[in-house]
Protein backbone atom coordinates (compact mmCIF):
# COMPACT_ATOMS: atom_id res chain seq x y z
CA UNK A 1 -79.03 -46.42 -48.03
CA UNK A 2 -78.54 -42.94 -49.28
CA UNK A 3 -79.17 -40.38 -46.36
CA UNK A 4 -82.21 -37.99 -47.17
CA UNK A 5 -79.63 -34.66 -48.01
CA UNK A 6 -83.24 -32.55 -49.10
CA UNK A 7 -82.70 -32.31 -52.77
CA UNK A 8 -80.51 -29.11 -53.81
CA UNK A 9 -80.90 -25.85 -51.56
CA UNK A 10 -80.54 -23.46 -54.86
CA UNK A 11 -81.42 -25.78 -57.51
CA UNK A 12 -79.69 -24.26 -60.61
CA UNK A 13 -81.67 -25.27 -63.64
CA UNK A 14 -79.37 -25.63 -66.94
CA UNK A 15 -82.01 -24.73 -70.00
CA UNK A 16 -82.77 -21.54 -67.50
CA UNK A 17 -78.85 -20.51 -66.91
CA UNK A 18 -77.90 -21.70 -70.46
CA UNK A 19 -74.76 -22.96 -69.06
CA UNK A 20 -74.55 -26.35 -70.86
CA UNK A 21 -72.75 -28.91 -69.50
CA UNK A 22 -71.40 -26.96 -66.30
CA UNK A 23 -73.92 -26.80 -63.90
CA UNK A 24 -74.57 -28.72 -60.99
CA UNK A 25 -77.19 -29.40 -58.83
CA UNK A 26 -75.52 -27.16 -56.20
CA UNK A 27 -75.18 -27.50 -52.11
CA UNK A 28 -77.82 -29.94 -50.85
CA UNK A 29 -80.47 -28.60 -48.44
CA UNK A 30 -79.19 -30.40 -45.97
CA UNK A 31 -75.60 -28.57 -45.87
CA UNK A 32 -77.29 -25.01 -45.74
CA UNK A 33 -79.14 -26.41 -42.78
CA UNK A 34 -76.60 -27.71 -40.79
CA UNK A 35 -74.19 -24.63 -42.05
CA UNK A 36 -76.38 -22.42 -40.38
CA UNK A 37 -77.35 -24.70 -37.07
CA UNK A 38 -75.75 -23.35 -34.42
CA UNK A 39 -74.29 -20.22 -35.46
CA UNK A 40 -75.15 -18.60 -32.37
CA UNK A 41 -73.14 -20.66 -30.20
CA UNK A 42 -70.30 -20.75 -32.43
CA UNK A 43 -70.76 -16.52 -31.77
CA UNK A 44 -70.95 -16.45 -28.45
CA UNK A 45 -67.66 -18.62 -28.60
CA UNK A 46 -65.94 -16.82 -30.66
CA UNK A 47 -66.39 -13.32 -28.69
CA UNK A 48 -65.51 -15.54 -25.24
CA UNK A 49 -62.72 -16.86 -26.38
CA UNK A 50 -61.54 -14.23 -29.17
CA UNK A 51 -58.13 -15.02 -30.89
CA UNK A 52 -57.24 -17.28 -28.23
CA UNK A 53 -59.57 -19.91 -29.25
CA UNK A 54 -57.42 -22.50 -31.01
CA UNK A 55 -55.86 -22.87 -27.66
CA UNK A 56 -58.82 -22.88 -25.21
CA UNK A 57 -58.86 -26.83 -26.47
CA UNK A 58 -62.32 -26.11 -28.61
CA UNK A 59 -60.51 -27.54 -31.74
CA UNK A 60 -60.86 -30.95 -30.25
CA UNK A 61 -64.73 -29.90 -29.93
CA UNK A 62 -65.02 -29.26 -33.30
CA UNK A 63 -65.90 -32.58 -35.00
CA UNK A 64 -68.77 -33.73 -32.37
CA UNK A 65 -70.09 -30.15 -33.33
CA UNK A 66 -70.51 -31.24 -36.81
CA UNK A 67 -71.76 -34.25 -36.04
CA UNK A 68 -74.31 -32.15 -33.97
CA UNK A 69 -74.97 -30.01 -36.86
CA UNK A 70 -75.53 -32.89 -39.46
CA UNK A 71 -78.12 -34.45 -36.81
CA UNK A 72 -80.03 -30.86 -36.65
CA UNK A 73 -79.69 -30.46 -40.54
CA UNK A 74 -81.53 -34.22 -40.83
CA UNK A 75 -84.46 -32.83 -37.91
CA UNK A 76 -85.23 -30.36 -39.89
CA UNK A 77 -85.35 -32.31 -43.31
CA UNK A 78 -87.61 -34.64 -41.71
CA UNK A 79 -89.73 -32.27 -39.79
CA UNK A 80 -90.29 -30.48 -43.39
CA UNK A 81 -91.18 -34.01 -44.94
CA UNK A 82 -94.15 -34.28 -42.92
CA UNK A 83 -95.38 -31.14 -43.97
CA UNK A 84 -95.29 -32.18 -47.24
């Protein structure tokens, strides 16, 4: 089954843009939510650490952070669902 991705963030509407064939339907909510979860930490990180942090061993953090993200990202889809 198809994982609830929150229809498109900025919905681009063809007849509207009269861009023909080109357009998409753009990022899916769910990637601008997870692109922005966590930014914070990934700041606070960043100034720590500075231009050392590829070797402070963080790169090896960096795919349980996304997972983190994407599990955020689908909270918040969900959570806006039953406001619907």
């Amino acid at each position: 089954m198809k994982k609830n991705d929150g229809r498109p963030a900025f919905p681009i509407y063809q007849e509207q843009m009269n861009l023909g064939d080109t357009a998409g339907p753009g990022m899916s909510l769910r990637d601008w939510f997870a692109g922005h979860a966590g930014q914070e930490a990934l700041a606070l990180l960043a100034r720590y650490y500075g231009d050392d942090w590829m070797e402070s061993g963080l790169v090896d953090a960096f795919d349980k952070l996304a997972e983190t993200k994407m599990a955020i990202a689908d909270a918040m889809i969900a959570e806006r669902d039953k406001e619907a």
